[in-house]
N, C-alpha and C. Protein backbone atom coordinates (compact mmCIF):
# COMPACT_ATOMS: atom_id res chain seq x y z
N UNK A 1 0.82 -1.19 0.00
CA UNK A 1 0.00 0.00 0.00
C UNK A 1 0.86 1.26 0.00
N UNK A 2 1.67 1.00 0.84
CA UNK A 2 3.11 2.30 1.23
C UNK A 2 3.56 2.31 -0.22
N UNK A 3 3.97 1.44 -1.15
CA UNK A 3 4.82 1.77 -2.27
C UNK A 3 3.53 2.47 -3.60
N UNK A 4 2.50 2.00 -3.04
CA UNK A 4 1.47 2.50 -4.54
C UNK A 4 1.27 3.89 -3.80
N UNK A 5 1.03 4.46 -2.68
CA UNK A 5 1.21 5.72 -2.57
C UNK A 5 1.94 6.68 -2.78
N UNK A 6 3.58 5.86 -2.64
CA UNK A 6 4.64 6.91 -3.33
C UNK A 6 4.60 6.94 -4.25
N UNK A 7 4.57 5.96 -5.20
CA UNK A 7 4.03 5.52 -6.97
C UNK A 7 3.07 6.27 -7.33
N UNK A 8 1.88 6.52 -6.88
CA UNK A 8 1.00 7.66 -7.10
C UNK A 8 1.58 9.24 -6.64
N UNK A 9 2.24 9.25 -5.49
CA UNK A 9 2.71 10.73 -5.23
C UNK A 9 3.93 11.05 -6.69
N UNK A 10 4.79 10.70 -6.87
CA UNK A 10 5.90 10.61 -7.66
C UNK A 10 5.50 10.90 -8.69
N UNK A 11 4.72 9.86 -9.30
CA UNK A 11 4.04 10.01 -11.33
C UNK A 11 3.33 11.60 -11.27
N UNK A 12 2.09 11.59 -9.67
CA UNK A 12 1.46 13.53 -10.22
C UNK A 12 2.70 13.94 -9.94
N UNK A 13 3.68 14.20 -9.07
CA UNK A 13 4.90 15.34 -8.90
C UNK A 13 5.29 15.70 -10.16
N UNK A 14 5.63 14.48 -11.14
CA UNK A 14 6.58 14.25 -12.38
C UNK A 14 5.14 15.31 -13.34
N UNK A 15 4.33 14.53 -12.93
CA UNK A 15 3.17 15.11 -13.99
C UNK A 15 2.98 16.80 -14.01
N UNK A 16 3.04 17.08 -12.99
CA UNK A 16 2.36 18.41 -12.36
C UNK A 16 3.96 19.17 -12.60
N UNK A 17 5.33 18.99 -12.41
CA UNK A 17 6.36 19.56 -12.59
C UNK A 17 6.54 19.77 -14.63
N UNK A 18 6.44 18.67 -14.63
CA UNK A 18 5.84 18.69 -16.41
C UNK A 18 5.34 19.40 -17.18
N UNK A 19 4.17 19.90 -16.51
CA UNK A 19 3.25 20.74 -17.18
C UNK A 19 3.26 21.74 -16.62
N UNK A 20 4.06 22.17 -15.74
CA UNK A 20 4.55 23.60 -15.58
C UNK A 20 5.85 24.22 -16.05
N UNK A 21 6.62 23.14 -16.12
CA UNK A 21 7.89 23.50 -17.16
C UNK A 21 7.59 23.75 -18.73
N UNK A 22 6.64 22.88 -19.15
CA UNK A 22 6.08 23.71 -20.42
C UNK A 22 5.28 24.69 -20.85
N UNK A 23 4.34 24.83 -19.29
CA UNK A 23 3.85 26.40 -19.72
C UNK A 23 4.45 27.31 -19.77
N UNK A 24 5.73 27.21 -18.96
CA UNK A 24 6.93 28.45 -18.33
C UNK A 24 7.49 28.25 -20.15
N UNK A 25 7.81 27.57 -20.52
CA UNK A 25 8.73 27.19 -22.19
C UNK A 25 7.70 27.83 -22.75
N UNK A 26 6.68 27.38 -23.18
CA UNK A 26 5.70 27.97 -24.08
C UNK A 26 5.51 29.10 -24.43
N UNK A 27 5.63 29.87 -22.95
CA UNK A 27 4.92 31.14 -22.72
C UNK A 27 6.57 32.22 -22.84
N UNK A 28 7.90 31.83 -22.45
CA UNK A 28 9.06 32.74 -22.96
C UNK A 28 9.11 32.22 -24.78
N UNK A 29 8.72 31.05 -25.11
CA UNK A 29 9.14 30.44 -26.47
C UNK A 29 8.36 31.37 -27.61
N UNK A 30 7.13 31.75 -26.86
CA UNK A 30 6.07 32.41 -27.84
C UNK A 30 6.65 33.59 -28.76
N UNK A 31 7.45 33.98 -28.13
CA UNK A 31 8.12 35.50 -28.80
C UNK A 31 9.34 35.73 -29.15
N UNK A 32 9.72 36.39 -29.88
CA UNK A 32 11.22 36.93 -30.39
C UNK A 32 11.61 38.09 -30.27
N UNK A 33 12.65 38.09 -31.00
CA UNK A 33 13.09 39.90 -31.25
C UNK A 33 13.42 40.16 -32.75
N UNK A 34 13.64 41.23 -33.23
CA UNK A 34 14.05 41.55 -34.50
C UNK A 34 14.59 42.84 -34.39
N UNK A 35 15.79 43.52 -34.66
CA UNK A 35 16.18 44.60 -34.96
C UNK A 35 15.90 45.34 -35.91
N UNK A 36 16.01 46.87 -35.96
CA UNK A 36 16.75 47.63 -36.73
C UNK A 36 17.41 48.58 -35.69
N UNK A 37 17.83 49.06 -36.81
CA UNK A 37 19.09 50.15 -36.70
C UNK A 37 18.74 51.96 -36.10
N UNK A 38 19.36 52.34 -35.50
CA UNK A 38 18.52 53.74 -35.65
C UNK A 38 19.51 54.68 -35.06
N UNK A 39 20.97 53.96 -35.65
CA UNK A 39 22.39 54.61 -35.54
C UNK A 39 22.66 55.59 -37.03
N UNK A 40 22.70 56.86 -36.52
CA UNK A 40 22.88 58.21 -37.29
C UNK A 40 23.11 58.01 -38.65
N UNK A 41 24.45 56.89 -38.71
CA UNK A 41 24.57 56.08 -39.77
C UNK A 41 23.96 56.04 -41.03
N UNK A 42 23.04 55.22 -40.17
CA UNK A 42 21.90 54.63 -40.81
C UNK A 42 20.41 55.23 -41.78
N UNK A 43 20.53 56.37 -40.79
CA UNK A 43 19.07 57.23 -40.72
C UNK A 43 19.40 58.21 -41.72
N UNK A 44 18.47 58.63 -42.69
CA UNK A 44 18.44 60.26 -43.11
C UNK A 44 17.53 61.13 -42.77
N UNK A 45 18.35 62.13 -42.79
CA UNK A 45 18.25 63.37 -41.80
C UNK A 45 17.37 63.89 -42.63
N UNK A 46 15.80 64.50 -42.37
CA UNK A 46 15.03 65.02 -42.85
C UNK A 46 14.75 66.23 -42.50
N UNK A 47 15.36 67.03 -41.57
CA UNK A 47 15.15 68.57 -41.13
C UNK A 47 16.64 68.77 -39.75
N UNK A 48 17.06 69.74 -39.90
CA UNK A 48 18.24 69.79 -39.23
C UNK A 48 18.33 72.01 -39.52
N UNK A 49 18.72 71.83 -37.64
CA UNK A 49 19.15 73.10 -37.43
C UNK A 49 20.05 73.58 -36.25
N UNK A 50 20.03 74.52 -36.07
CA UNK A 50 20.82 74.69 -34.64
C UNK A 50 20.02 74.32 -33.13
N UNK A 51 18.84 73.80 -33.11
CA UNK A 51 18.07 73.17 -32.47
C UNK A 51 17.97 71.52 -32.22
N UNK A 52 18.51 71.32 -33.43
CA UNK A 52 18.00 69.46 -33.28
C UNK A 52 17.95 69.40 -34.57
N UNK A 53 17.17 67.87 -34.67
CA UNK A 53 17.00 67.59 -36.31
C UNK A 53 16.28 66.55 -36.09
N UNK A 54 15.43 65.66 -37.27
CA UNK A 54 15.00 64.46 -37.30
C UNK A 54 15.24 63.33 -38.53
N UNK A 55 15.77 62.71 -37.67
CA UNK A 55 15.88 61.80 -39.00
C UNK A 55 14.97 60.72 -39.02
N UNK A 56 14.80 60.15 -40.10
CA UNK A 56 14.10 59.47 -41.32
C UNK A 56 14.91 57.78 -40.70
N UNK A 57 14.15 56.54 -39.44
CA UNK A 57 15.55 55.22 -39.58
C UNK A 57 14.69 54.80 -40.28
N UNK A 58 15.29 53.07 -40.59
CA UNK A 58 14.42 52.02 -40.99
C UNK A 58 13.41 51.38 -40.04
N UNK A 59 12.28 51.38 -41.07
CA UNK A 59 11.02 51.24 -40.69
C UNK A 59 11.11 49.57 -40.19
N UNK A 60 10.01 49.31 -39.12
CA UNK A 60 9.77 47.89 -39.22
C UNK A 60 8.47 47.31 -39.16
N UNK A 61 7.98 46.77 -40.62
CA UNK A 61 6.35 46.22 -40.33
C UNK A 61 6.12 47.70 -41.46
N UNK A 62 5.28 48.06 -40.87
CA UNK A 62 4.24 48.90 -41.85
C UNK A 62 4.24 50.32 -40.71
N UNK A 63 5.45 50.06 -39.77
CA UNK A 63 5.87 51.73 -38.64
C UNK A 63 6.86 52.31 -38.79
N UNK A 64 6.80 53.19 -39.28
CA UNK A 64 7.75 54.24 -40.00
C UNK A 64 8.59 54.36 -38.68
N UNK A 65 9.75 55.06 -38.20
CA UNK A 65 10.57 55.24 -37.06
C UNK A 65 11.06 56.57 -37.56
N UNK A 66 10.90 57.35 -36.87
CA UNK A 66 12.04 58.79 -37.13
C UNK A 66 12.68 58.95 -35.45
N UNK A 67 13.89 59.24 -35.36
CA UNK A 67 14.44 60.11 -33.59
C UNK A 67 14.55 61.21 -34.23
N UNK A 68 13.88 61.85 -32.89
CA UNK A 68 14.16 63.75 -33.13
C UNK A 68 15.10 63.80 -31.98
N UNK A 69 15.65 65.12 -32.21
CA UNK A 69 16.92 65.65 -31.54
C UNK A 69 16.86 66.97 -31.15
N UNK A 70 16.21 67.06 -29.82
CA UNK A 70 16.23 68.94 -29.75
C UNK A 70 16.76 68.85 -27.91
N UNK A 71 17.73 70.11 -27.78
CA UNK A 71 18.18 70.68 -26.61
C UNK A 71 19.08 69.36 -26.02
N UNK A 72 19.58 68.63 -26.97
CA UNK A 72 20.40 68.14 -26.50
C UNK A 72 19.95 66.57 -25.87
N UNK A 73 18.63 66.27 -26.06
CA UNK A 73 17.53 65.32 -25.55
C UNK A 73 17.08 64.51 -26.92
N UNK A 74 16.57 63.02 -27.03
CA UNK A 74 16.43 62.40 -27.80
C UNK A 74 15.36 61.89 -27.83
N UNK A 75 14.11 61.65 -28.70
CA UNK A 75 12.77 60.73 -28.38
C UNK A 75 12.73 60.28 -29.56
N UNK A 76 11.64 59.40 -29.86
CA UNK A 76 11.24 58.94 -31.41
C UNK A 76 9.45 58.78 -31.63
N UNK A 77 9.59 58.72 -32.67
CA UNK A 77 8.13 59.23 -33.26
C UNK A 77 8.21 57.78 -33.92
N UNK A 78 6.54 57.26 -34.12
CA UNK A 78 6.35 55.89 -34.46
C UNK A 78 5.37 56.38 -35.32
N UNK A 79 5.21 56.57 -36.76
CA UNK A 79 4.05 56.47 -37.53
C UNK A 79 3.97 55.22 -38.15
N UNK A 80 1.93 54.83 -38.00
CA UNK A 80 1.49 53.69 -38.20
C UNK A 80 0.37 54.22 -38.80
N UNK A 81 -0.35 54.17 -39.98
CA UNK A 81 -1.31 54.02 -40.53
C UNK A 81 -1.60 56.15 -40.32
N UNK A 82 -0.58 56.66 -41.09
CA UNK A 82 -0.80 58.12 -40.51
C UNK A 82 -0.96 58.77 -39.47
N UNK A 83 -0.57 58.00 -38.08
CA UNK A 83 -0.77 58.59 -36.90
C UNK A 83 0.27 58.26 -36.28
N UNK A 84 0.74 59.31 -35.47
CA UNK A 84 2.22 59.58 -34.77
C UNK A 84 1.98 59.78 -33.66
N UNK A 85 3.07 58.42 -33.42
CA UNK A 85 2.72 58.38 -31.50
C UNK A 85 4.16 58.87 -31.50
N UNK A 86 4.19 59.52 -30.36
CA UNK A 86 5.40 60.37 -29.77
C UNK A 86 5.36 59.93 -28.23
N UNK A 87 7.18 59.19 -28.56
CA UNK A 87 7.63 58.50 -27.17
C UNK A 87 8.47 59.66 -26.78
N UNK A 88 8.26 60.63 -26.27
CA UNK A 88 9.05 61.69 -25.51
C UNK A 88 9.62 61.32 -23.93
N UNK A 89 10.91 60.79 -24.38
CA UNK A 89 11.28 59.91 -22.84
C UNK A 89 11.44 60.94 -21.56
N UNK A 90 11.65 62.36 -22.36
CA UNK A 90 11.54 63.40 -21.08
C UNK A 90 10.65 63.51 -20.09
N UNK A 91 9.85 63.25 -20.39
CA UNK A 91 8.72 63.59 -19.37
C UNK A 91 8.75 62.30 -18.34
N UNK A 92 8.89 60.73 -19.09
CA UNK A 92 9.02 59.98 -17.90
C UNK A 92 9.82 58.95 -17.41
N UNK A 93 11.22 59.68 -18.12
CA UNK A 93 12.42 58.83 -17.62
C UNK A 93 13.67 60.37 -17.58
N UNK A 94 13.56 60.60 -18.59
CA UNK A 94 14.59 62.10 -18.10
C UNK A 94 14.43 62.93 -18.10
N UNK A 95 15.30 63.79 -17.04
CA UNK A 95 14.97 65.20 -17.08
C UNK A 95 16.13 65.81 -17.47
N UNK A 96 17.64 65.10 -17.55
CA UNK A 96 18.38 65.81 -18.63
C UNK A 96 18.78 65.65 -20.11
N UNK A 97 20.16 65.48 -20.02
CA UNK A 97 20.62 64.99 -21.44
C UNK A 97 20.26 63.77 -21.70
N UNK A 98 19.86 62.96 -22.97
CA UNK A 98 19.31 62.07 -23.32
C UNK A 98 20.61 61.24 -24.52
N UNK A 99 20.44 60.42 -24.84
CA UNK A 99 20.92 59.59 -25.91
C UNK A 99 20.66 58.29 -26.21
N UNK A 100 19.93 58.09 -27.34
CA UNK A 100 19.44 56.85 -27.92
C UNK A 100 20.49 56.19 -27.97
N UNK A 101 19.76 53.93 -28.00
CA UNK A 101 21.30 53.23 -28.56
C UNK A 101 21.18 53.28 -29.63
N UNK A 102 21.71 52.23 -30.64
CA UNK A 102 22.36 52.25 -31.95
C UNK A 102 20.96 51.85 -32.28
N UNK A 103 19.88 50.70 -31.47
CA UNK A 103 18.84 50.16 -32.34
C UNK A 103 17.51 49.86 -31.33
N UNK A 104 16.95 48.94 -32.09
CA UNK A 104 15.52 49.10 -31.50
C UNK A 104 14.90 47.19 -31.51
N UNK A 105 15.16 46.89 -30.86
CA UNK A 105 14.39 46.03 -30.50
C UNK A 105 13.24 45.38 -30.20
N UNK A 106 11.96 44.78 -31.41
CA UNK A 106 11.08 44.60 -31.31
C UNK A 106 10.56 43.24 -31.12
N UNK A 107 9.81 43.50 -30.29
CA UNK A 107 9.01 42.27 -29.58
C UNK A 107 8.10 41.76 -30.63
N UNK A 108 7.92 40.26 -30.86
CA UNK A 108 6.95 39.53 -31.47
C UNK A 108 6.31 38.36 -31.43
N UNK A 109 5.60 37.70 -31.93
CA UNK A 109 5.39 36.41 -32.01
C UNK A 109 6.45 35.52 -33.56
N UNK A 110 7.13 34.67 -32.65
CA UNK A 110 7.74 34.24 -33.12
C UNK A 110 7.13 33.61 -34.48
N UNK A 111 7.43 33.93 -35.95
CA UNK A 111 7.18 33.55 -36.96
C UNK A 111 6.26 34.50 -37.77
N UNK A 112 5.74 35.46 -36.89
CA UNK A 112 4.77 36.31 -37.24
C UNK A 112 5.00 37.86 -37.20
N UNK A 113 6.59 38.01 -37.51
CA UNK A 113 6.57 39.71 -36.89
C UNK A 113 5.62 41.22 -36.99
N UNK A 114 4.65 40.62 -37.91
CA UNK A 114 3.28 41.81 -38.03
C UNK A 114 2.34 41.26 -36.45
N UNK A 115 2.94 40.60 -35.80
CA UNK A 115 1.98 40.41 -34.16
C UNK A 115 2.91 40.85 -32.97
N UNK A 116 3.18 42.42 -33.20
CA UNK A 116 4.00 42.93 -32.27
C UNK A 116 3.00 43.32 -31.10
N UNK A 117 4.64 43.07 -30.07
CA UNK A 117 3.74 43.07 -28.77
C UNK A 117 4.81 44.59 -28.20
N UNK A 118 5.67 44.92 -28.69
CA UNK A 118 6.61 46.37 -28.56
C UNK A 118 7.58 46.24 -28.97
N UNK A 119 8.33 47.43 -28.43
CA UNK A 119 9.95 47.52 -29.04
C UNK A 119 10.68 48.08 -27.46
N UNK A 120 12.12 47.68 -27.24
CA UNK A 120 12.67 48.26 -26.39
C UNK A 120 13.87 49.28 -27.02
N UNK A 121 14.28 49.56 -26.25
CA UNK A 121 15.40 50.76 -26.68
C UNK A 121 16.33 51.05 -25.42
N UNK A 122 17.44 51.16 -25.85
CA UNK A 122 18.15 51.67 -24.99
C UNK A 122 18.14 53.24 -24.67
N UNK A 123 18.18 53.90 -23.59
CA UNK A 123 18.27 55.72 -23.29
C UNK A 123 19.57 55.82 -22.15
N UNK A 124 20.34 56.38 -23.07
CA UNK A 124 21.51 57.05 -21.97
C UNK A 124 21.04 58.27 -21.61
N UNK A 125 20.98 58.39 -19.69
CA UNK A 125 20.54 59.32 -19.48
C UNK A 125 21.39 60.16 -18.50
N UNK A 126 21.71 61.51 -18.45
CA UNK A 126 22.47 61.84 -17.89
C UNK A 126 21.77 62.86 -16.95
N UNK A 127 20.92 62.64 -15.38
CA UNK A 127 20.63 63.36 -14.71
C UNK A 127 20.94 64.27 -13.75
N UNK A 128 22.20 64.48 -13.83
CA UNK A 128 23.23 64.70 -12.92
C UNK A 128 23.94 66.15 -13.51
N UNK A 129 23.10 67.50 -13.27
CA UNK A 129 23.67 68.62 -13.39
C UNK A 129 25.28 68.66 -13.46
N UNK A 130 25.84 68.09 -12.59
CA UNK A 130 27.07 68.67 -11.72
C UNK A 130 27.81 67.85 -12.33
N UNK A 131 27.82 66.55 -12.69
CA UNK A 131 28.57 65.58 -13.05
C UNK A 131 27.64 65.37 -15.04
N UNK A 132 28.32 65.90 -15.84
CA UNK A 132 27.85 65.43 -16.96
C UNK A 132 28.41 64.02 -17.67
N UNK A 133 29.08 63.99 -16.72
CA UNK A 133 30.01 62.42 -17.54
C UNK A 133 29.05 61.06 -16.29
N UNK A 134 28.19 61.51 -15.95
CA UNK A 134 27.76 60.58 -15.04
C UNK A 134 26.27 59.70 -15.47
N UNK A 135 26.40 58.70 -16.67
CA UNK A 135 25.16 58.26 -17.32
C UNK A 135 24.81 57.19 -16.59
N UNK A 136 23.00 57.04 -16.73
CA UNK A 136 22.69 56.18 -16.35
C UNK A 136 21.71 55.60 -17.82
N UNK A 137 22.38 53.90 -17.91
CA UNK A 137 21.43 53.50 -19.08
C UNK A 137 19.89 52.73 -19.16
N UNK A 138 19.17 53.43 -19.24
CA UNK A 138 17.86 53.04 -18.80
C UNK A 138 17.49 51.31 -19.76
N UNK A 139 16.69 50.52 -19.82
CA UNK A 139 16.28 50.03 -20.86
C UNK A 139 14.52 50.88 -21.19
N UNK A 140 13.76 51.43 -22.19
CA UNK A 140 12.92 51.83 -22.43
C UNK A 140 11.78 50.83 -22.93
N UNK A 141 10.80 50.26 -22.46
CA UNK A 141 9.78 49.33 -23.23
C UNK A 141 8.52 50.37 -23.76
N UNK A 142 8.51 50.16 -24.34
CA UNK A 142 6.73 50.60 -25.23
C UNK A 142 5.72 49.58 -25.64
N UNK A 143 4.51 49.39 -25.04
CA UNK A 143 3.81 48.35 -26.02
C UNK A 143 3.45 48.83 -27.34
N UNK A 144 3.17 47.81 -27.86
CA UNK A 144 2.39 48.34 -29.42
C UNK A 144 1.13 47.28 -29.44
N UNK A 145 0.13 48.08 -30.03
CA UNK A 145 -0.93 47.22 -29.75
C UNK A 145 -1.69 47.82 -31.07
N UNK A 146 -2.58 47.52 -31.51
CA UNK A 146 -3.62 47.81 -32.76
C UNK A 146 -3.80 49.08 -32.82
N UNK A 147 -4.44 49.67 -31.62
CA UNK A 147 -4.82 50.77 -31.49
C UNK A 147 -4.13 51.80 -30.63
N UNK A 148 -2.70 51.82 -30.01
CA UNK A 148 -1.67 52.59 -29.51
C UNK A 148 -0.63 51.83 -29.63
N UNK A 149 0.37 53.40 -28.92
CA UNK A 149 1.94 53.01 -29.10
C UNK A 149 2.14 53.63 -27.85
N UNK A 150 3.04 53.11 -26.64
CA UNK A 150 3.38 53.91 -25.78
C UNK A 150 4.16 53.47 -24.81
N UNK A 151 5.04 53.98 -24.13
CA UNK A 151 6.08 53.67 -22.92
C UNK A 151 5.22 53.29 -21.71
N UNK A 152 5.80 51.99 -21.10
CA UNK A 152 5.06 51.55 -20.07
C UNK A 152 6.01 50.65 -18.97
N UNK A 153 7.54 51.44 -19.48
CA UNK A 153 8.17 50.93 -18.48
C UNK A 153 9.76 51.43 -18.80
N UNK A 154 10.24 50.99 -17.57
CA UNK A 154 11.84 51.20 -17.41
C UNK A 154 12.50 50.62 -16.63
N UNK A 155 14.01 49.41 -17.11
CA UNK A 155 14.50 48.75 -17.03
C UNK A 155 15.80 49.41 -16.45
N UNK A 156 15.94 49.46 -14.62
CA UNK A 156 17.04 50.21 -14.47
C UNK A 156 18.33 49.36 -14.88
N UNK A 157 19.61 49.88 -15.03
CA UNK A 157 20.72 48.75 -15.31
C UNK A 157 21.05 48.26 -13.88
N UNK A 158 21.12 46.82 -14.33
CA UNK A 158 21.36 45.57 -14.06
C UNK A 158 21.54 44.13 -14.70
N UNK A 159 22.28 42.95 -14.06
CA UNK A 159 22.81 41.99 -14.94
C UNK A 159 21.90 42.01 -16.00
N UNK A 160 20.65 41.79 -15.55
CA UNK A 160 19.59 40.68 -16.22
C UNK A 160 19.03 41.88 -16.85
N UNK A 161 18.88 42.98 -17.25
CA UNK A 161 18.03 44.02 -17.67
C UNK A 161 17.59 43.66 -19.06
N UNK A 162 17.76 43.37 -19.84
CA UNK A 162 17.09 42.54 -20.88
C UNK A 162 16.62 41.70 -20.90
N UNK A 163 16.86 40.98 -20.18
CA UNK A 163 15.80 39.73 -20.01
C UNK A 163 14.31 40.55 -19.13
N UNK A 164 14.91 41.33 -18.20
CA UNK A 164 13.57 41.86 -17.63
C UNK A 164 12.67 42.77 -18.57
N UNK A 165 13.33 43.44 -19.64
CA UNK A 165 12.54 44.37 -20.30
C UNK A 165 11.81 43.20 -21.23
N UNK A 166 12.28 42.22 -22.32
CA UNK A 166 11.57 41.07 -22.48
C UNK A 166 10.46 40.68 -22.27
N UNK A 167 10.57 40.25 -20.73
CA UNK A 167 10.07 39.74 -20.17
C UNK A 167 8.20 40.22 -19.43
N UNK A 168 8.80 41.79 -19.65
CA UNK A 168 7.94 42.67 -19.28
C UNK A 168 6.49 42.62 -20.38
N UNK A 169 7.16 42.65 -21.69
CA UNK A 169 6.59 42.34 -22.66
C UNK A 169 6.09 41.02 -23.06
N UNK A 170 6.47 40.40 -23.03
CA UNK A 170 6.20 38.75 -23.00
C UNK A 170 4.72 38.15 -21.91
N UNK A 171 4.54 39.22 -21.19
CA UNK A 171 3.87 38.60 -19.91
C UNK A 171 2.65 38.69 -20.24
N UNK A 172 1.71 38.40 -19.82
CA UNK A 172 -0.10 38.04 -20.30
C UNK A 172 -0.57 38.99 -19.51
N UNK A 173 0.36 39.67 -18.92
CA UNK A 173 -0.04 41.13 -17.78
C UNK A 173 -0.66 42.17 -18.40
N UNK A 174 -2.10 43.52 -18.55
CA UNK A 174 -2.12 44.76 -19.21
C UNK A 174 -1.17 45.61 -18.42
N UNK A 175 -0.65 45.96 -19.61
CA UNK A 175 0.70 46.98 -19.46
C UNK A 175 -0.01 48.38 -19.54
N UNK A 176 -0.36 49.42 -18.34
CA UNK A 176 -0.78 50.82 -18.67
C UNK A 176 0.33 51.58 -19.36
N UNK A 177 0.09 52.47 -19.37
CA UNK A 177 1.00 53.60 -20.57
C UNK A 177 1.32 54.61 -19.05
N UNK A 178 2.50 54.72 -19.31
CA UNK A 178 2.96 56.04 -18.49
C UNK A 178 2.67 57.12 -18.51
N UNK A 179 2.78 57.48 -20.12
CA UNK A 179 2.44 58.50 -20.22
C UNK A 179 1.26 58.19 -22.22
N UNK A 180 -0.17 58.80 -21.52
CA UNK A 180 -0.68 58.45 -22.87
C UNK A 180 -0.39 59.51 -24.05
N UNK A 181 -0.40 58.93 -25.16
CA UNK A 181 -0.12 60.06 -26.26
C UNK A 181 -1.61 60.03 -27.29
């Protein structure tokens, strides 16, 4: 009797450990990433002055990407179907000098990159009046969804900070908008 009880405890453990290791697989497996670029390089410059400028990166999907550049601060504009969402990281990650990374990282369903779930980005941010050489690199998430585009989070640095911004996205969680546009 003692051995068919452990025999029964053991097979659900195995069973029940089973089918939670594949929902946990399933559910990081569901999604990918895909780059572009949105290093100066890359981009053409479509208006430029002693203020800033904006350039023109590569698009991904059917969303145009431009970064604007004014006072020394960096954001990007997402047009989708003629409407421009504006990720202005000032308002809710910096309040000084700003600097985009080289690219943009978009979230998807793996095999399907028109089923975006966002994009991350890197923001060097430099809040520190007194010390200008003193950056801190944020990770930036935005969801993208049918009907908006918008920042709904920030990945302070640490080991794992990509996996957490990812992850953020990946999750079956509603993500509010920080700031709505």
């Amino acid at each position: 009797m003692n051995k068919k009880i452990t025999f029964i405890t053991i097979f659900i453990s195995i069973l029940l450990f089973s089918s939670l290791s594949y929902a946990k697989e399933s559910n990081s497996e569901k999604y990918t990433s895909s780059y572009t670029s949105i290093d100066e390089k890359d981009c053409i410059t479509l208006d430029s002055d002693n203020l800033g400028s904006i350039q023109k990166c590569e698009s991904f999907g059917d969303i145009v990407v431009k970064v604007v550049e004014g006072d020394i601060r960096q954001s990007i504009i997402l047009i989708r179907q003629n409407r421009e969402y504006v990720l202005s990281f000032q308002s809710t990650i910096a309040t000084g000098f700003s600097t985009l990374g080289t690219q943009i990282e978009w979230r998807h369903e793996k095999g399907k990159p028109e089923n975006l779930k966002g994009m991350i980005v890197r923001l060097d941010v430099n809040n520190d009046q007194e010390d200008l050489n003193k950056i801190t690199s944020y990770l930036v998430v935005s969801k993208i969804t049918p009907n908006n585009i918008c920042i709904v989070g920030e990945i302070l640095p640490k080991s794992n900070q990509n996996e957490l911004a990812r992850a953020m996205l990946d999750s079956k969680k509603k993500l509010p908008c920080l700031k709505s546009n």
